[in-house]
Protein backbone atom coordinates (compact mmCIF):
# COMPACT_ATOMS: atom_id res chain seq x y z
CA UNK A 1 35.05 -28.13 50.63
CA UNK A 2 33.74 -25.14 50.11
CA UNK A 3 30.22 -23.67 51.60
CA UNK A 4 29.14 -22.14 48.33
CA UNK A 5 25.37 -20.96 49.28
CA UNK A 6 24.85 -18.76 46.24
CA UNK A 7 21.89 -18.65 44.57
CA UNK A 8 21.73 -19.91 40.61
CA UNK A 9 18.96 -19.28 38.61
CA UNK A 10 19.10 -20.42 34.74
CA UNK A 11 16.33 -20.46 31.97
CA UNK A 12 14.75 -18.76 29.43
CA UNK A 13 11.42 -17.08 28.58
CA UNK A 14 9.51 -17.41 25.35
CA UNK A 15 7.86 -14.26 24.68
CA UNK A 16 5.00 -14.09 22.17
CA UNK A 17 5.94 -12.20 19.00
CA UNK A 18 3.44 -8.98 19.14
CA UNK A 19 4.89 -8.39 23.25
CA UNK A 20 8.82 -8.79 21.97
CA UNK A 21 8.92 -4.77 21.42
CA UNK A 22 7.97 -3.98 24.71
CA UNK A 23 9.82 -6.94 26.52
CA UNK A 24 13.14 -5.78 24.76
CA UNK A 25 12.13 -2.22 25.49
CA UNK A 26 12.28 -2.47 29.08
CA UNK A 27 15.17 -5.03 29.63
CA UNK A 28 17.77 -2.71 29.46
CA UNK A 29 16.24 -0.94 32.69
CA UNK A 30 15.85 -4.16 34.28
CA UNK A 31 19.17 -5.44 34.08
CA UNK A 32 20.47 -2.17 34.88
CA UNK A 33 18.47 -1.89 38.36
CA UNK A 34 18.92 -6.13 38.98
CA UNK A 35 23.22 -5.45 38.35
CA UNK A 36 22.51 -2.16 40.86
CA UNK A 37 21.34 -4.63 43.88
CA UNK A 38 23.55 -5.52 46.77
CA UNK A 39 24.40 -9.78 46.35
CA UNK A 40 23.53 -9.54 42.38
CA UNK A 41 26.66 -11.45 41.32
CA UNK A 42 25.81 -11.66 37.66
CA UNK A 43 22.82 -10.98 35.21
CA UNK A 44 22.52 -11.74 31.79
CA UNK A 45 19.21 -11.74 29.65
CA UNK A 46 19.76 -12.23 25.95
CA UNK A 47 18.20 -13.14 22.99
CA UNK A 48 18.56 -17.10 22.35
CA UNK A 49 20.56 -17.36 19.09
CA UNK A 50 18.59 -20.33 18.28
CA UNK A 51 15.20 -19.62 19.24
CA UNK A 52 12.84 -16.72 17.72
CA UNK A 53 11.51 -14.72 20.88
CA UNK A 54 13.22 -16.80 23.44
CA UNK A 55 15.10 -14.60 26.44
CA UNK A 56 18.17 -16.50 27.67
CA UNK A 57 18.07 -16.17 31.62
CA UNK A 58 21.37 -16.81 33.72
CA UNK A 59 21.49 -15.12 37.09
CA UNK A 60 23.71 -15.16 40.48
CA UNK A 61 23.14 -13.98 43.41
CA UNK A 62 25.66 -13.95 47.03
CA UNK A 63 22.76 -15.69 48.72
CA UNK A 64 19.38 -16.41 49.36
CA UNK A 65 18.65 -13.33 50.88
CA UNK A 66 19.85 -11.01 47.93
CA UNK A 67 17.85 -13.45 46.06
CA UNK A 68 14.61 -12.69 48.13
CA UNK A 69 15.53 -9.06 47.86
CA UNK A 70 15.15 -9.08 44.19
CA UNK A 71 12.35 -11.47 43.41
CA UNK A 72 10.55 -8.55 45.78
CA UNK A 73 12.12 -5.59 43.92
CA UNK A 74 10.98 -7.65 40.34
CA UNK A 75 7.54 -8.16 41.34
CA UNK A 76 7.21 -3.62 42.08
CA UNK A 77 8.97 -2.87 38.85
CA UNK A 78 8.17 -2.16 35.40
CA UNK A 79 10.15 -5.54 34.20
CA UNK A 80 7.32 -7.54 35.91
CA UNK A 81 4.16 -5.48 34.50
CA UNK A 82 5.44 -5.54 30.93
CA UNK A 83 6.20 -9.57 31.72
CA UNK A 84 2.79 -10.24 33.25
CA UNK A 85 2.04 -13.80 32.07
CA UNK A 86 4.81 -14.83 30.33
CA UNK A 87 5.91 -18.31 31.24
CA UNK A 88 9.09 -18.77 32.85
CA UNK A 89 11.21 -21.91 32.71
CA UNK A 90 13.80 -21.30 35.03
CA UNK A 91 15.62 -23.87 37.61
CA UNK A 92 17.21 -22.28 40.82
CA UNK A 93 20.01 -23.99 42.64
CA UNK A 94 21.94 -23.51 45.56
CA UNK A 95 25.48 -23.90 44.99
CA UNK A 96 27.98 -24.69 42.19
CA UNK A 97 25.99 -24.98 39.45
């Protein structure tokens, strides 16, 4: 078996219509500094094909603690202002997801 303690995070936000400017606006800088981070596997935010305003979220990191490192790094950076109070429906798992 194999000890597989990566860190999974999958979900989406909805983001109201008059913030989608903004929010799109400064993803490109957050992905680039997220894909930058030691343990950041894989990061992908997209617009849900199906959903107006909806952000796909699929994220992997090497392990908890390069998961820790960028929930910390999120919560200083532009990304998280321009997000303030946005719902996020994500689910985190550890392991194969």
């Amino acid at each position: 078996m194999v000890d597989d303690n990566k860190i999974y995070l999958n979900g989406y936000l909805d983001v109201p219509a008059e913030r989608w400017d903004a929010v799109m606006n400064a993803l490109p800088k957050h992905i680039e500094l997220t894909m930058a981070e030691a343990g950041c596997i894989s990061f992908d935010v997209k617009p849900c094909p199906d959903t107006a305003n909806r952000l796909l979220v699929a994220e992997a990191f090497e392990d908890q603690a390069a998961f820790d490192f960028h929930q910390a790094r999120n919560k200083a950076s532009v990304w998280f202002q321009t997000t303030l109070g946005i719902a996020r429906h994500f689910n985190i798992e550890v392991g194969t997801p």
